[in-house]
C-alpha atoms as a PDB file:
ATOM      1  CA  UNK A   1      70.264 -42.466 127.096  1.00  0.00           C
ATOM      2  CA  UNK A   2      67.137 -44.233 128.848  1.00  0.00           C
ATOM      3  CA  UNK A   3      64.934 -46.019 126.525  1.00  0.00           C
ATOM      4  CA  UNK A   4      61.125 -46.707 128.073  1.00  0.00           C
ATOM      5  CA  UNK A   5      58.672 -48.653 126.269  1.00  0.00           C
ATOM      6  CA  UNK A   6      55.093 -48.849 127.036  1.00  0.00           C
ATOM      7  CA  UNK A   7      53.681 -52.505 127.674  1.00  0.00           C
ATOM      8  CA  UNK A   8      50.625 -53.323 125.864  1.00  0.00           C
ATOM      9  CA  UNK A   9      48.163 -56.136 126.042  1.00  0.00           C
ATOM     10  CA  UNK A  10      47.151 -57.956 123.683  1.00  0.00           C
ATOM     11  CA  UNK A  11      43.857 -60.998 123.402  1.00  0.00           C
ATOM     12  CA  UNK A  12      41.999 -61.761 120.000  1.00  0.00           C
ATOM     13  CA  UNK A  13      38.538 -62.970 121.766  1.00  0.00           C
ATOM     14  CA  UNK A  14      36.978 -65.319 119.699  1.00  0.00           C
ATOM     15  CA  UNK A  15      33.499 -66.620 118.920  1.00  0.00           C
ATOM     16  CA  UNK A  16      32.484 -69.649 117.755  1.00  0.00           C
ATOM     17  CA  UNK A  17      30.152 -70.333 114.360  1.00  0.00           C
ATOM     18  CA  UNK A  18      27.478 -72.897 114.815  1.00  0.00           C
ATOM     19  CA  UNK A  19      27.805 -74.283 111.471  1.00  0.00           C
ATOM     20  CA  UNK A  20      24.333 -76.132 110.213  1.00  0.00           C
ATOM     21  CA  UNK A  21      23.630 -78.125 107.231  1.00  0.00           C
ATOM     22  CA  UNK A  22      20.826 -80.424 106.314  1.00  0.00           C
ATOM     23  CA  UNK A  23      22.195 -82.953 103.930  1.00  0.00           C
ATOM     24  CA  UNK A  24      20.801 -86.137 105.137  1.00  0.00           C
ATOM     25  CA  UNK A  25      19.856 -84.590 108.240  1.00  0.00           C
ATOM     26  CA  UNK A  26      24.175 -84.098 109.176  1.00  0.00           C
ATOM     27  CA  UNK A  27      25.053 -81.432 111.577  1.00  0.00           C
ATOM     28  CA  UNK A  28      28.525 -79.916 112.451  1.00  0.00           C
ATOM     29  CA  UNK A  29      29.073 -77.710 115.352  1.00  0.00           C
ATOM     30  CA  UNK A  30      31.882 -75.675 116.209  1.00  0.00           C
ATOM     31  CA  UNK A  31      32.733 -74.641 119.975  1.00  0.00           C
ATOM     32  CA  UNK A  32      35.688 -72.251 121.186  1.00  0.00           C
ATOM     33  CA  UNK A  33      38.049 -73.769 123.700  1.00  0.00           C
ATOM     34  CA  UNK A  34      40.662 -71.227 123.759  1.00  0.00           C
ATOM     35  CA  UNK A  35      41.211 -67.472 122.864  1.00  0.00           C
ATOM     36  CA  UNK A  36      44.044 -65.949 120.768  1.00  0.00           C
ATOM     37  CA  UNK A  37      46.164 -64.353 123.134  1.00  0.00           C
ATOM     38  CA  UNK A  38      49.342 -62.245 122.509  1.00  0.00           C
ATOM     39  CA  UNK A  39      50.208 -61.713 126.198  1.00  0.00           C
ATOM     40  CA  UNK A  40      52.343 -58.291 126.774  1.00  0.00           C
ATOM     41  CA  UNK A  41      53.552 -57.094 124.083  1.00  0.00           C
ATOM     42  CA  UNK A  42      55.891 -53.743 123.587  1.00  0.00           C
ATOM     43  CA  UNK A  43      56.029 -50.954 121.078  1.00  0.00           C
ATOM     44  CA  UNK A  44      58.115 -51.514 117.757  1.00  0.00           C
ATOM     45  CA  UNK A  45      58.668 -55.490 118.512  1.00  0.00           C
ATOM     46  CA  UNK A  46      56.484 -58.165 116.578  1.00  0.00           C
ATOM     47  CA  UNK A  47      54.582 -60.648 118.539  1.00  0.00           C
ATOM     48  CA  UNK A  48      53.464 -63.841 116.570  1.00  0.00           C
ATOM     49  CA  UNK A  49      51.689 -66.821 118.188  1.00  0.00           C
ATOM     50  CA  UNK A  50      52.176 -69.316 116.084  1.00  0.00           C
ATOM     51  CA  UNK A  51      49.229 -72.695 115.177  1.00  0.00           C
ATOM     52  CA  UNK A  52      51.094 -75.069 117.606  1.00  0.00           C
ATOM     53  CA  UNK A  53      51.594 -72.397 120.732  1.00  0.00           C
ATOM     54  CA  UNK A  54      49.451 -72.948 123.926  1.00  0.00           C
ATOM     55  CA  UNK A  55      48.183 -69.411 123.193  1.00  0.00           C
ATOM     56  CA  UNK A  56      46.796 -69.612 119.993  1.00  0.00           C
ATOM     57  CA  UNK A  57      43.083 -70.295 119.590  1.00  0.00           C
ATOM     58  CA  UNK A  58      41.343 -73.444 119.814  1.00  0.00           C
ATOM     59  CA  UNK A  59      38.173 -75.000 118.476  1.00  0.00           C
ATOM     60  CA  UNK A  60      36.506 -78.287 118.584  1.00  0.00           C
ATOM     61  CA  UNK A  61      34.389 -79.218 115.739  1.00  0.00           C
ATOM     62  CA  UNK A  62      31.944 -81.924 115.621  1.00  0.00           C
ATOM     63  CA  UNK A  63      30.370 -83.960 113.401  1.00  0.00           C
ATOM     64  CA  UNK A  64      29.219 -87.426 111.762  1.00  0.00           C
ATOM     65  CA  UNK A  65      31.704 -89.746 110.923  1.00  0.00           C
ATOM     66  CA  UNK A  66      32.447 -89.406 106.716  1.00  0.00           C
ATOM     67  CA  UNK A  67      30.509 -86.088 106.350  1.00  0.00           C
ATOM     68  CA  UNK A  68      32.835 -83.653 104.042  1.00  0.00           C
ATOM     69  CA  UNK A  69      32.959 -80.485 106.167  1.00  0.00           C
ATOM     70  CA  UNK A  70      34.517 -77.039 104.952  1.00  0.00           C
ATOM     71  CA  UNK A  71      35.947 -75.159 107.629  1.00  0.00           C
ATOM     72  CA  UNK A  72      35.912 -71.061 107.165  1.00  0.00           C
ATOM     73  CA  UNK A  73      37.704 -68.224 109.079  1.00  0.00           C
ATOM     74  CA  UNK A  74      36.489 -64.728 109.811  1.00  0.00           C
ATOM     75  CA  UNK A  75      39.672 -63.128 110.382  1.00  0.00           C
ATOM     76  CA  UNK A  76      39.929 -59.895 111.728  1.00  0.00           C
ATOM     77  CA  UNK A  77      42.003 -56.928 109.966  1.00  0.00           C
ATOM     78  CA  UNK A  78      42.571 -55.036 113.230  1.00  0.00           C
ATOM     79  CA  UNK A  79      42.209 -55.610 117.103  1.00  0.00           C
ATOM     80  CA  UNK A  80      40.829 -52.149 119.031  1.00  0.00           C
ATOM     81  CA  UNK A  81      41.466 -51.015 122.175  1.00  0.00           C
ATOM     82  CA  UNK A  82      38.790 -47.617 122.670  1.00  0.00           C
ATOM     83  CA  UNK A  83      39.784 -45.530 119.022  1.00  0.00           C
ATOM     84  CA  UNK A  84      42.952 -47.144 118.632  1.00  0.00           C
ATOM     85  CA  UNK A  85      43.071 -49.783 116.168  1.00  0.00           C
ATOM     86  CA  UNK A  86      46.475 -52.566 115.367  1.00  0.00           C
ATOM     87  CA  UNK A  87      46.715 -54.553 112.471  1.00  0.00           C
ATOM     88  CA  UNK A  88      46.838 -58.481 112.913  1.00  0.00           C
ATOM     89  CA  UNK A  89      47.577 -61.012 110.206  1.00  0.00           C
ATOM     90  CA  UNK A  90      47.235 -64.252 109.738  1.00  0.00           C
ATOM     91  CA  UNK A  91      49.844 -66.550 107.790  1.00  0.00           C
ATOM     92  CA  UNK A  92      49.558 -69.448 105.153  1.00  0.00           C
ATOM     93  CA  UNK A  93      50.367 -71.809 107.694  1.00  0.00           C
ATOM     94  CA  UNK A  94      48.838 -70.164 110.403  1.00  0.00           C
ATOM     95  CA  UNK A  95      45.893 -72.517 110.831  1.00  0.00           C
ATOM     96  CA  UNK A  96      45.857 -76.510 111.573  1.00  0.00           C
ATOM     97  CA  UNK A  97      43.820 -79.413 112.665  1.00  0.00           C
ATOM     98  CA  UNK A  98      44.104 -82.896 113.821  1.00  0.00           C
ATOM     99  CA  UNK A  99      41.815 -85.982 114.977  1.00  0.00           C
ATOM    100  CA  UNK A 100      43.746 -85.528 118.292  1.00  0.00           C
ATOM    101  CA  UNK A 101      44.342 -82.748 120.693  1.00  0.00           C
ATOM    102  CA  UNK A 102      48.121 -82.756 120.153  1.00  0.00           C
ATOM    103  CA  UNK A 103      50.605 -81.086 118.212  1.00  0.00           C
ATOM    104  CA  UNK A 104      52.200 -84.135 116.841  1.00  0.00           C
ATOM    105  CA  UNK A 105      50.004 -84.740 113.580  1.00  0.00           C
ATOM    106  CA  UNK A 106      48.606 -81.477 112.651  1.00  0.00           C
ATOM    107  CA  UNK A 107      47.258 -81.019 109.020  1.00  0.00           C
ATOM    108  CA  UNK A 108      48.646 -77.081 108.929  1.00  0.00           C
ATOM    109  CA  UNK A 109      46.272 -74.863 106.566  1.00  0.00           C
ATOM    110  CA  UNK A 110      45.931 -70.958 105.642  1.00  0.00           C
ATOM    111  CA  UNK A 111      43.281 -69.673 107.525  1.00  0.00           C
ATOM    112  CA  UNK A 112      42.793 -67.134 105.105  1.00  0.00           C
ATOM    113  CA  UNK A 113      41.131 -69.865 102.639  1.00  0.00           C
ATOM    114  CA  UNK A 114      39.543 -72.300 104.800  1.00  0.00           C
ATOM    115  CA  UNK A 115      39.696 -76.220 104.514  1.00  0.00           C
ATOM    116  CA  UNK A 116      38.101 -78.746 103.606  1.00  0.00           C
ATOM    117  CA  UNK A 117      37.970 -82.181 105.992  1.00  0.00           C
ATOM    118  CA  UNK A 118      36.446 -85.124 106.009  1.00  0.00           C
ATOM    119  CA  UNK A 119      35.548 -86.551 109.606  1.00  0.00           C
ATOM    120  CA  UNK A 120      37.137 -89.283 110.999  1.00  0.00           C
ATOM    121  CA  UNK A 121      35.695 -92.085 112.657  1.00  0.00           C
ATOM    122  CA  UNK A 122      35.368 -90.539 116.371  1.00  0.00           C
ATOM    123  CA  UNK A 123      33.601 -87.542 114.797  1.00  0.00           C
ATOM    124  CA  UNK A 124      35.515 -84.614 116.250  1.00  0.00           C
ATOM    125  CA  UNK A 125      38.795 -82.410 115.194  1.00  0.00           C
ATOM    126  CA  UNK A 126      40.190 -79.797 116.866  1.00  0.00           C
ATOM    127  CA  UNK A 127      41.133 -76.497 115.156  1.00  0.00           C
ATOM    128  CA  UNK A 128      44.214 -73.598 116.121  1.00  0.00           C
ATOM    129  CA  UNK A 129      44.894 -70.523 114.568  1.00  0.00           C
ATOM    130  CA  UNK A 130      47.920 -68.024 115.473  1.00  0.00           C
ATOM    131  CA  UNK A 131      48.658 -65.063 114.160  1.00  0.00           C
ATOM    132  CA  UNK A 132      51.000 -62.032 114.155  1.00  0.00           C
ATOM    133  CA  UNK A 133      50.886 -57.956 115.201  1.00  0.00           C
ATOM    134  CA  UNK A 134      53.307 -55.493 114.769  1.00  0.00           C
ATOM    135  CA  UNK A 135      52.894 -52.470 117.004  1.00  0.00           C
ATOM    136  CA  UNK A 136      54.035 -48.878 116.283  1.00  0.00           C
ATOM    137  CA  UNK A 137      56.652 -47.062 118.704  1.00  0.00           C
ATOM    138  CA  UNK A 138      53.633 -44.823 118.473  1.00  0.00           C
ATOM    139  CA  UNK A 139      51.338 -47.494 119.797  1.00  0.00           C
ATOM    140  CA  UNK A 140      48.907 -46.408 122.502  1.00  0.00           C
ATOM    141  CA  UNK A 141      49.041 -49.273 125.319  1.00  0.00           C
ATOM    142  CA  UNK A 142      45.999 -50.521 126.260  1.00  0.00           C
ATOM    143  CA  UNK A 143      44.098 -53.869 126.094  1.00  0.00           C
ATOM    144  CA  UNK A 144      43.210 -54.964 122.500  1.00  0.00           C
ATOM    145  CA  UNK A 145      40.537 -57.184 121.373  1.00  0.00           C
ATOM    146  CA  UNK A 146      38.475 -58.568 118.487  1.00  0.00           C
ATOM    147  CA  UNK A 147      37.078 -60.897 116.977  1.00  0.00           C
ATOM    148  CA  UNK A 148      37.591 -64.292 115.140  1.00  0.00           C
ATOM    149  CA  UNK A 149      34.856 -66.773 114.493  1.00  0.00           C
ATOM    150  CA  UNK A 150      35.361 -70.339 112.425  1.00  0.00           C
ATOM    151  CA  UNK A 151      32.470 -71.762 110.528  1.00  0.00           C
ATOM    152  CA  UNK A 152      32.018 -75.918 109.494  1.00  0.00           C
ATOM    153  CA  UNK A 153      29.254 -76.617 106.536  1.00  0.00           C
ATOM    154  CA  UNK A 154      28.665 -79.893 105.471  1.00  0.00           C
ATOM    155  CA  UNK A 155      29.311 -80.055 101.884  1.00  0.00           C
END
């Protein structure tokens, strides 16, 4: 018996959410580094990128020093490729961030209720989120996307 799968590729693009606040004139920004990206993935197998893999998304947020900043997801449901649609989820300890751009450190959060930080002394954190899909044997291959923004108010 000769079993074939079909190959299918997978990236969550990602935009950023300028996050604005005037409380004693203090402003947070948010800019996307890196994309999601689930690489080749085949029919019937999982593929989960997890907070601390190179390919999950990262953001840098900045802000001033001491500000208390909530950070929000917009998570997708499903990526599409043309009509076809996958489902993509996102863990409790899918999300994290740290005052350095390391995995060593991490603060690890769900991304499916936000955060809320206060800034540290240099001003910026970075942000990663992984997250998980599940394809079908049925799966149509193609190249999936969507999209995934993060927002930072200062409280």
């Amino acid at each position: 018996m000769t079993r074939t799968s079909a190959g299918l590729i997978f990236l969550l693009l990602l935009l950023p959410t300028i996050g604005a606040a005037q409380q004693d004139s203090l402003v947070v920004t948010v800019t996307r580094s890196t994309d999601l990206t689930f690489g080749t993935v085949y029919t019937g197998t999982t593929a989960q990128v997890l907070q601390s893999d190179a390919t999950s998304a990262e953001f840098i947020v900045t802000g001033a020093a001491d500000s208390t900043v909530t950070l929000t997801f917009s998570l997708p449901q499903t990526i599409k490729s043309g009509a076809a649609t996958l489902p993509v989820s996102f863990g409790t300890a899918d999300a994290a961030w740290s005052e350095v751009e390391d995995v060593a450190g991490r603060t690890v959060f769900d991304p499916n209720q936000g955060t809320q930080i206060t800034m540290p002394a240099q001003a910026v954190i970075y942000v990663w989120v992984g997250g998980r899909i599940s394809p079908g044997l049925s799966q149509p291959s193609g190249g999936y996307a969507g999209t995934l923004s993060l927002s930072a108010v200062v409280n």
